[in-house]
N, C-alpha and C. Protein backbone atom coordinates (compact mmCIF):
# COMPACT_ATOMS: atom_id res chain seq x y z
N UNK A 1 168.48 67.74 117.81
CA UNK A 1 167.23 68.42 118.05
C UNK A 1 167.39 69.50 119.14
N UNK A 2 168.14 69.10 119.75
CA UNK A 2 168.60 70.25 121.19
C UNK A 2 169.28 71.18 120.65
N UNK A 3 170.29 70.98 119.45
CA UNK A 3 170.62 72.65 118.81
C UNK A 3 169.67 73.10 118.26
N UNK A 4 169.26 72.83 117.68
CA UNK A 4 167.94 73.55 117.14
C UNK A 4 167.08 74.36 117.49
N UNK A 5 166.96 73.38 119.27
CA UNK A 5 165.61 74.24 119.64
C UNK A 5 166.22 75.60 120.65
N UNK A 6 167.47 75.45 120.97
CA UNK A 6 168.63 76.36 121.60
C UNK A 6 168.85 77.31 120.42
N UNK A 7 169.03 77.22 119.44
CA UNK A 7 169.19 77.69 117.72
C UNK A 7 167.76 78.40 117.88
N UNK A 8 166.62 78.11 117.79
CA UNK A 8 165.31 79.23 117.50
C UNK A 8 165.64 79.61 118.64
N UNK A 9 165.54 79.43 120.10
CA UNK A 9 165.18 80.12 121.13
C UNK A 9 166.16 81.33 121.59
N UNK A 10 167.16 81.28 120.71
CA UNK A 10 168.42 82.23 120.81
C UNK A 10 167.63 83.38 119.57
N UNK A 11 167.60 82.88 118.29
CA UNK A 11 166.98 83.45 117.03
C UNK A 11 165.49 84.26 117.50
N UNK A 12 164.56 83.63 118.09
CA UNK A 12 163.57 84.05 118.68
C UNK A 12 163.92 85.30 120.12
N UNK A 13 164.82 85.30 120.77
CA UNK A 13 165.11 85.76 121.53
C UNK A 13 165.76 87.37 121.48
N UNK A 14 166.64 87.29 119.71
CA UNK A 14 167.42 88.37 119.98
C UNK A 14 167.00 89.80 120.10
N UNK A 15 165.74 89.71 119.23
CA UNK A 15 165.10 91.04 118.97
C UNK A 15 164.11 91.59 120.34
N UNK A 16 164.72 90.69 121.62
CA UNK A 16 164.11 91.39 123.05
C UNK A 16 165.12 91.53 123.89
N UNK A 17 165.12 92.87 124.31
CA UNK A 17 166.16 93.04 125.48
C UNK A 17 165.86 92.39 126.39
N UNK A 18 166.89 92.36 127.51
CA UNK A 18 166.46 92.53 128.89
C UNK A 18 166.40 93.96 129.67
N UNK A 19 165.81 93.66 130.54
CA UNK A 19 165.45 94.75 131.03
C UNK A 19 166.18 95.97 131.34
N UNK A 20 165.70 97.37 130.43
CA UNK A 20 166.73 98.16 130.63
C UNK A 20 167.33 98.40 129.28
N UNK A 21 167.54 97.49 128.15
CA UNK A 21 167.95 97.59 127.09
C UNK A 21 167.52 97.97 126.03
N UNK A 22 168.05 98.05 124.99
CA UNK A 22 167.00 98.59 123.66
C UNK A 22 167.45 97.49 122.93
N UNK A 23 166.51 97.32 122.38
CA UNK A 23 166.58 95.75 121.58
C UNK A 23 167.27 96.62 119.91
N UNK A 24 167.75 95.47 119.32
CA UNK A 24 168.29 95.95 118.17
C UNK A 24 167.73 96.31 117.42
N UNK A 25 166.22 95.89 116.99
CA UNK A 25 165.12 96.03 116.21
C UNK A 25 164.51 97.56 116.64
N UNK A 26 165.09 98.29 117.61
CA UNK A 26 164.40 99.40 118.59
C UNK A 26 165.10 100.57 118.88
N UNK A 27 166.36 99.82 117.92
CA UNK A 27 167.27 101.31 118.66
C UNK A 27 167.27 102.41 117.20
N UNK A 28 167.18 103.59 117.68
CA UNK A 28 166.97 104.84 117.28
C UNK A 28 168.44 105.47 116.67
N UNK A 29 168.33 105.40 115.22
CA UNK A 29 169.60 106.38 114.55
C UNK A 29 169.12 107.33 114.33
N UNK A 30 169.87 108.39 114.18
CA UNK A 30 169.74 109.51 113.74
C UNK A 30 169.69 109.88 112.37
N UNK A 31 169.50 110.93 111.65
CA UNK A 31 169.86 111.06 109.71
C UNK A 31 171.57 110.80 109.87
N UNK A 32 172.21 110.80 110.24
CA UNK A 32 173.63 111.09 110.45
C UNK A 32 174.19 109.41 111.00
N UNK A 33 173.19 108.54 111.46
CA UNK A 33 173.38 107.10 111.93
C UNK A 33 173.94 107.10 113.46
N UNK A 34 173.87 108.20 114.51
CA UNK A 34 174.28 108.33 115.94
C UNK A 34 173.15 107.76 116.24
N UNK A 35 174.02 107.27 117.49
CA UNK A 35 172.63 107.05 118.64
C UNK A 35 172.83 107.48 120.07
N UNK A 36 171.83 108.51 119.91
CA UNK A 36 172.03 109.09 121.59
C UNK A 36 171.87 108.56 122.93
N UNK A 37 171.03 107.46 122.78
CA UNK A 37 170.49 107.12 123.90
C UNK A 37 171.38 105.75 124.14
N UNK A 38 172.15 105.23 125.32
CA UNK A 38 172.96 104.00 126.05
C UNK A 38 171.49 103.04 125.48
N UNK A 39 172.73 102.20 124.93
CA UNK A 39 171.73 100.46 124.92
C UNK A 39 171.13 99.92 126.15
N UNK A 40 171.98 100.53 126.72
CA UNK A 40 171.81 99.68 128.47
C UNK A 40 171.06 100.43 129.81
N UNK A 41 171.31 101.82 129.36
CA UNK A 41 171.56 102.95 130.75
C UNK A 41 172.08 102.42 131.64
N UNK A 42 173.17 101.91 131.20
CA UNK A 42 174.28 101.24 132.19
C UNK A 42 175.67 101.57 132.16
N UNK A 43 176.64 102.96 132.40
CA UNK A 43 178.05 103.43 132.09
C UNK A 43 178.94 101.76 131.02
N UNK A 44 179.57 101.98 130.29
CA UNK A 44 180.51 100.89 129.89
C UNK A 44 181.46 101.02 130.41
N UNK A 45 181.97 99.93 130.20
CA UNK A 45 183.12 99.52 130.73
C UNK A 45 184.22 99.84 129.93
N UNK A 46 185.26 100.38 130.42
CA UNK A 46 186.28 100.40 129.10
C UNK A 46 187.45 99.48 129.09
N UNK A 47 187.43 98.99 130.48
CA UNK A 47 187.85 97.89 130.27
C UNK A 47 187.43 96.77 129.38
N UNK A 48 186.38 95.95 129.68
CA UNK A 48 185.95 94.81 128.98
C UNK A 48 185.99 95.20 127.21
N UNK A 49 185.29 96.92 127.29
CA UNK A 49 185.44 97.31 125.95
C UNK A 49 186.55 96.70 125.25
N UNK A 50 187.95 97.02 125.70
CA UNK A 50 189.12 96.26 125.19
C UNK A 50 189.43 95.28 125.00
N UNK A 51 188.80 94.38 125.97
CA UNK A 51 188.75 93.01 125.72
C UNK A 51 187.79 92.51 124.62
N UNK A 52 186.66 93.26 124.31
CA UNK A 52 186.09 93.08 123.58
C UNK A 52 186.48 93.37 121.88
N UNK A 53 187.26 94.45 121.85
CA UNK A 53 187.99 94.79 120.66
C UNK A 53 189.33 93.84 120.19
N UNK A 54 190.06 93.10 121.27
CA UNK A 54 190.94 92.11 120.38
C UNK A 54 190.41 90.86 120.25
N UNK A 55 189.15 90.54 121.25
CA UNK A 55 188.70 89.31 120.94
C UNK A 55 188.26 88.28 119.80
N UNK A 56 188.59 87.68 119.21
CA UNK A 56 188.61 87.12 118.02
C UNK A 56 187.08 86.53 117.50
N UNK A 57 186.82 86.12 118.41
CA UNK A 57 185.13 85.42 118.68
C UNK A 57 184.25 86.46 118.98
N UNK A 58 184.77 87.86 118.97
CA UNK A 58 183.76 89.02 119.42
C UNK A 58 183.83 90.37 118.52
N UNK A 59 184.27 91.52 119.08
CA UNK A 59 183.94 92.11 118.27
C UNK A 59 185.62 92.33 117.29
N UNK A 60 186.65 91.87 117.55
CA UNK A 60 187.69 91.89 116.45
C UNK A 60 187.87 92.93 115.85
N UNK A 61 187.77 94.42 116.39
CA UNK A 61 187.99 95.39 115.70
C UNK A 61 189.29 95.92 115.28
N UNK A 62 190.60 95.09 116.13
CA UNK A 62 191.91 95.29 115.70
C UNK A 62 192.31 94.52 114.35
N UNK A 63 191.24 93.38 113.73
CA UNK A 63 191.84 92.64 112.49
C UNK A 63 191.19 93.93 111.23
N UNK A 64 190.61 95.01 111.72
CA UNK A 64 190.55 96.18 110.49
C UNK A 64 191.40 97.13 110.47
N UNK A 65 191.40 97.51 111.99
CA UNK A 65 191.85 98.98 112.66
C UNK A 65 192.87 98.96 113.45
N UNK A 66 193.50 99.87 113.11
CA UNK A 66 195.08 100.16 113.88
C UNK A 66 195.18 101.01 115.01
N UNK A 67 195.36 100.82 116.62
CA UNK A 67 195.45 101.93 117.45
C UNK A 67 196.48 101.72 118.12
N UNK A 68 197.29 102.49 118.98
CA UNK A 68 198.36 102.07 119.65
C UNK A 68 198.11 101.80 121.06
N UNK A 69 197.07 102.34 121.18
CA UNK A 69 196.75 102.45 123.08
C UNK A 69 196.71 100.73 122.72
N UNK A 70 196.50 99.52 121.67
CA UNK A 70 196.44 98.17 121.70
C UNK A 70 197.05 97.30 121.29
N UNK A 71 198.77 98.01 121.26
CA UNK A 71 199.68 97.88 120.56
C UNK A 71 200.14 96.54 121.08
N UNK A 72 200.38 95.73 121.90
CA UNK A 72 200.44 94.41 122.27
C UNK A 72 199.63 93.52 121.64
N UNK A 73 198.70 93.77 121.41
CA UNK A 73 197.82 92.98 121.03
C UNK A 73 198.20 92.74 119.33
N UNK A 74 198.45 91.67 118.98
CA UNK A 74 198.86 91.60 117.40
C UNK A 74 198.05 91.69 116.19
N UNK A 75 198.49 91.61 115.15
CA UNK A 75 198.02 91.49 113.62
C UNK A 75 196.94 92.86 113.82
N UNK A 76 197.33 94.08 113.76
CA UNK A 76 196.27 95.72 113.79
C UNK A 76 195.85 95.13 112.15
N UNK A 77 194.84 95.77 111.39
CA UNK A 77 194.36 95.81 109.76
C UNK A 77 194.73 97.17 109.79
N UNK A 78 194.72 97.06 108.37
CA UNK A 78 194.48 98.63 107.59
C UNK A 78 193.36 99.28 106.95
N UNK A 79 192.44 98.19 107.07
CA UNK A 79 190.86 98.14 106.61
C UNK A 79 190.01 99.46 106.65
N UNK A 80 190.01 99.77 107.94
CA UNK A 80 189.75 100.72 108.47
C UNK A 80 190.41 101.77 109.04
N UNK A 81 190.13 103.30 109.07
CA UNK A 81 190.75 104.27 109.94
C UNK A 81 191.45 103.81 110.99
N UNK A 82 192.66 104.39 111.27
CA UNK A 82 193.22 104.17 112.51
C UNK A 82 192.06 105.17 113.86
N UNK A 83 192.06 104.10 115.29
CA UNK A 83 191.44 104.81 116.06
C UNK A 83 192.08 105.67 116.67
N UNK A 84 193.29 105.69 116.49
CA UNK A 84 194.16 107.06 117.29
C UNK A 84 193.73 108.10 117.29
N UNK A 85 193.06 108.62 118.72
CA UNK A 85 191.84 109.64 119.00
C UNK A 85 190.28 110.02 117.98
N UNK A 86 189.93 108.53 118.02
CA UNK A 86 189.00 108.41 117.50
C UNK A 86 188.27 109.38 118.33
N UNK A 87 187.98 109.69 119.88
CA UNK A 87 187.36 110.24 120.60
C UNK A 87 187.38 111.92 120.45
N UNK A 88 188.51 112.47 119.74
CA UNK A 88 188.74 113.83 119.02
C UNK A 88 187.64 114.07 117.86
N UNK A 89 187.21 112.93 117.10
CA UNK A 89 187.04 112.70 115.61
C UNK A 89 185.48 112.57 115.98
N UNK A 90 184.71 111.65 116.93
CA UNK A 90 183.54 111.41 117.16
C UNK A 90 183.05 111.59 118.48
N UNK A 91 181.04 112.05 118.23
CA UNK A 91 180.96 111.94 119.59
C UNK A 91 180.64 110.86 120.05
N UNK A 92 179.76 110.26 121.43
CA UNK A 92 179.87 109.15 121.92
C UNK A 92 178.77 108.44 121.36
N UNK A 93 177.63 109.25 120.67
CA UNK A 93 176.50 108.92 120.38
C UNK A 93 177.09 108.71 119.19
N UNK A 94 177.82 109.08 117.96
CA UNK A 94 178.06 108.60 116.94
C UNK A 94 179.07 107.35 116.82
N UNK A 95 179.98 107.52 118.10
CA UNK A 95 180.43 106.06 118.18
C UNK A 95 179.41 104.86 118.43
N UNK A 96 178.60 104.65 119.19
CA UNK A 96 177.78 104.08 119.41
C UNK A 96 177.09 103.57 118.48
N UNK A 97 176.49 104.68 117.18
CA UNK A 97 175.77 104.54 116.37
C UNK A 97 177.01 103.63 115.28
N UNK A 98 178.25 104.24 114.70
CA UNK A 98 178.56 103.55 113.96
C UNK A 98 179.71 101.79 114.83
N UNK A 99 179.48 101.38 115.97
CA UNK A 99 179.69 100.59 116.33
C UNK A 99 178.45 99.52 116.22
N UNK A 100 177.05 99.96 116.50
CA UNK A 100 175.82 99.57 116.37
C UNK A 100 175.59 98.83 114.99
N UNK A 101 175.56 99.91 113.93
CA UNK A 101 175.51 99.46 112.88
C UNK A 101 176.28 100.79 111.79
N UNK A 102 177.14 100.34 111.41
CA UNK A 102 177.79 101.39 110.95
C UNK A 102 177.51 101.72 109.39
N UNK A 103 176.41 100.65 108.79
CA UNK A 103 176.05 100.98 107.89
C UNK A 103 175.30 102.16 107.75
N UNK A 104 174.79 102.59 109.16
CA UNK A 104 173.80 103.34 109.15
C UNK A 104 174.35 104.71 108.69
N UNK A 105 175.82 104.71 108.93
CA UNK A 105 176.91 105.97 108.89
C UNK A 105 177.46 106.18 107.53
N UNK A 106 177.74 104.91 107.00
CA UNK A 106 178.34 105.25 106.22
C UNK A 106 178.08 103.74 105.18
N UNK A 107 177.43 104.87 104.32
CA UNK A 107 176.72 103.38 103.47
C UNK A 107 177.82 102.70 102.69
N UNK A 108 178.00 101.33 102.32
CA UNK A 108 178.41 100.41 101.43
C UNK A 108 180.15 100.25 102.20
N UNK A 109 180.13 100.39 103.39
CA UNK A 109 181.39 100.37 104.57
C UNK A 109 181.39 98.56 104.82
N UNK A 110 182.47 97.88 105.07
CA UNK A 110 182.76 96.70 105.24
C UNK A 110 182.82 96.25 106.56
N UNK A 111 182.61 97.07 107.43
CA UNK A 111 182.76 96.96 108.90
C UNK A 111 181.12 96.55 109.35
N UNK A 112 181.09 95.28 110.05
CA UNK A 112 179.97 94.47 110.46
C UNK A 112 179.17 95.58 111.30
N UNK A 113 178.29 95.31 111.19
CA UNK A 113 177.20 95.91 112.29
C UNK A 113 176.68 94.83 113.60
N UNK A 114 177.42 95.14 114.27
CA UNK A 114 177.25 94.95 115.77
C UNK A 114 176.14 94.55 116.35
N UNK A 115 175.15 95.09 116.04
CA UNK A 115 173.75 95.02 117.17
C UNK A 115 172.92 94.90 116.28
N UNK A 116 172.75 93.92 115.16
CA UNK A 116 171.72 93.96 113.98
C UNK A 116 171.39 92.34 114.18
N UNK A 117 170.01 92.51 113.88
CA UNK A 117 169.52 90.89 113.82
C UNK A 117 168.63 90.70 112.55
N UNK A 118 169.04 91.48 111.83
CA UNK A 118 168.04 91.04 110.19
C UNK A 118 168.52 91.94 108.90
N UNK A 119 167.80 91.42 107.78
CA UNK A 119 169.19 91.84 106.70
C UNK A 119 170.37 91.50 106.15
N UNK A 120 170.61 90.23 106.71
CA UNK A 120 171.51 89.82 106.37
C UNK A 120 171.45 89.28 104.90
N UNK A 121 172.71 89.43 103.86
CA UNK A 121 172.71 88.74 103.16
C UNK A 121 173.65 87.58 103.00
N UNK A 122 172.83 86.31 103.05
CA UNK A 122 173.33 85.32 102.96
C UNK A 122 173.64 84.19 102.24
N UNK A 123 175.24 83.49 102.06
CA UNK A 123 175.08 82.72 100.95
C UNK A 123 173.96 81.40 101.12
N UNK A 124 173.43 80.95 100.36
CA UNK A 124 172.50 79.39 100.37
C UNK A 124 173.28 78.46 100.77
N UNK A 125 172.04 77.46 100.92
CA UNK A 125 172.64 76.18 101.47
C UNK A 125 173.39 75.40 100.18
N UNK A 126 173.53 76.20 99.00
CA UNK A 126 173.92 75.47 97.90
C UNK A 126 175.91 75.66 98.31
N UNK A 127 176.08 76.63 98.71
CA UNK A 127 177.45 77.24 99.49
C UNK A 127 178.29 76.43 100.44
N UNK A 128 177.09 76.49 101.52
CA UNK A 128 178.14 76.31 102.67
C UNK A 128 177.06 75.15 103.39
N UNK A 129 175.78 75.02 102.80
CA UNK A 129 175.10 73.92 103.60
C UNK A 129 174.53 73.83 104.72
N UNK A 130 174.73 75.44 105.64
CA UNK A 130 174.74 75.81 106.77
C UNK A 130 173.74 77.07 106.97
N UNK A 131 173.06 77.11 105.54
CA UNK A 131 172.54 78.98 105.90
C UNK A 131 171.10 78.77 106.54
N UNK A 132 171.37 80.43 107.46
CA UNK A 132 170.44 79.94 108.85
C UNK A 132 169.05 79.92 107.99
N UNK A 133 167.87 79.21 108.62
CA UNK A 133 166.85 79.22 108.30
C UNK A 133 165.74 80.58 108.43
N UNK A 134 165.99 81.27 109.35
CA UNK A 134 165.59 82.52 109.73
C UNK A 134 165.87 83.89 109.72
N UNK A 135 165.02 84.52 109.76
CA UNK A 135 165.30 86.12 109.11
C UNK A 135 165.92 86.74 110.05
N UNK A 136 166.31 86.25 111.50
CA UNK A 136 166.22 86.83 112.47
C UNK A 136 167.55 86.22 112.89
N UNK A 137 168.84 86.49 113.26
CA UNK A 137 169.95 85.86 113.79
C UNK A 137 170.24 87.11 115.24
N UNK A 138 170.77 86.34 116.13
CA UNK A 138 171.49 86.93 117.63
C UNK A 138 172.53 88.37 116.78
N UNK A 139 172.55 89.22 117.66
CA UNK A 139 173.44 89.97 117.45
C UNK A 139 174.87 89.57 118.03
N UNK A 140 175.91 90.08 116.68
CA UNK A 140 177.53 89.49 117.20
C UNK A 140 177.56 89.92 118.54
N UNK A 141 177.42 91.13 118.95
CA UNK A 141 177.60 92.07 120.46
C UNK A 141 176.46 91.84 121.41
N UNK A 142 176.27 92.14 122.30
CA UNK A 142 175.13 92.52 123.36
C UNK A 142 174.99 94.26 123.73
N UNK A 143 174.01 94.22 124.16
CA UNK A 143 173.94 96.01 124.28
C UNK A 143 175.43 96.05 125.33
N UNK A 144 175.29 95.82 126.03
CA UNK A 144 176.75 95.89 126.86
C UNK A 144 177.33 96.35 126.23
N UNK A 145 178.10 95.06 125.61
CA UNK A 145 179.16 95.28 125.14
C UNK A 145 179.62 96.29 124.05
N UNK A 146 178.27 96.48 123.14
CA UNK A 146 178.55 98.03 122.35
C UNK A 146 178.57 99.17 123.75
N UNK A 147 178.50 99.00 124.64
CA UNK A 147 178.39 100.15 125.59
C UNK A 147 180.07 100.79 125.92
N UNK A 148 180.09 99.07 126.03
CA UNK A 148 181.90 98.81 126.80
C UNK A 148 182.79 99.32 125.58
N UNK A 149 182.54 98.99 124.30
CA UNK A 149 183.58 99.43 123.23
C UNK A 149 183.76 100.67 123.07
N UNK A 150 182.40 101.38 123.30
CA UNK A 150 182.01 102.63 123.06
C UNK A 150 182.79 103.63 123.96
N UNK A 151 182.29 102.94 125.29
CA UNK A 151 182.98 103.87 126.64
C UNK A 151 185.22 103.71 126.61
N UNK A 152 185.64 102.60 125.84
CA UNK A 152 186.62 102.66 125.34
C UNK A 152 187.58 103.36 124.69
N UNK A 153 186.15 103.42 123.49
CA UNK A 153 186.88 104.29 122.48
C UNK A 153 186.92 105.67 122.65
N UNK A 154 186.09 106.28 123.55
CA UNK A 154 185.91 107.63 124.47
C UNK A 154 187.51 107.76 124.82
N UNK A 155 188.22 107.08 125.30
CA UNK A 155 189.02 106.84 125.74
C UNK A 155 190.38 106.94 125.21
N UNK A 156 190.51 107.08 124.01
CA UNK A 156 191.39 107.34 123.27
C UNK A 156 191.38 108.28 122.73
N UNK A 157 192.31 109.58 122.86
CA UNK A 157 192.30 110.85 122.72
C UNK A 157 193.65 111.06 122.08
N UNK A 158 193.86 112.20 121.02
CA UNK A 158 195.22 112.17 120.86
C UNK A 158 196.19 112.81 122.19
């Protein structure tokens, strides 16, 4: 009963920032799927960004994408574009936007959307026995941390 009520109050929770943030339900794409405005108005980190990109439990963007500035870090995909000067290729607001939700960029793309809490399509409980009850799930990221990936990938230039 204690996951559960930790389970809604997380589910109930995601679609409000804290203070300072733009909730996922709130943030502003463009026709083009950028987003100009910081989740946070808080600089990212480009550190943690990185940590956040090999993390397996987070945002895992090296099991699509190949860059070298993260060349230690093992198993790169081919899934996706290599980021090698992704920061040449995009601006910060369109990184943002297609880190956010990158469907917004580029429709019928396999790369998760980050900062989304509805829409999901999900298999039934006939599947996996497990499908959430609510329309509303936590986002994989926090505004942060799309901040931190973002201010990262700035960061990689050819």
């Amino acid at each position: 009963m204690k996951t559960l009520a930790l389970s809604l109050t997380a589910i109930l929770t995601a679609g409000i920032a804290t203070a300072g943030e733009v909730a996922p339900l709130d943030v502003k794409y463009d026709e083009y799927g950028a987003v100009e405005q910081s989740l946070t108005g808080v600089p990212g980190n480009p550190e943690n960004g990185a940590k956040v990109m090999v993390n397996r439990g987070k945002g895992n963007c090296i099991a699509c994408h190949e860059t070298t500035v993260l060349k230690d870090s093992p198993f790169h995909g081919e899934v996706g574009p290599p980021l090698d000067g992704v920061a040449d290729r995009w601006t910060e607001a369109e990184l943002r936007g297609i880190v956010a939700n990158a469907k917004m960029a580029f429709e019928g793309t396999v790369m998760p959307s980050f900062y989304k809490v509805n829409g999901y399509i999900r298999p039934g409980d006939g599947y996996t026995g497990k499908a959430a009850k609510s329309e509303m799930l936590p986002p994989l990221l926090t505004a942060q941390e799309i901040e931190d990936v973002v201010a990262f990938l700035m960061t990689i230039k050819e």
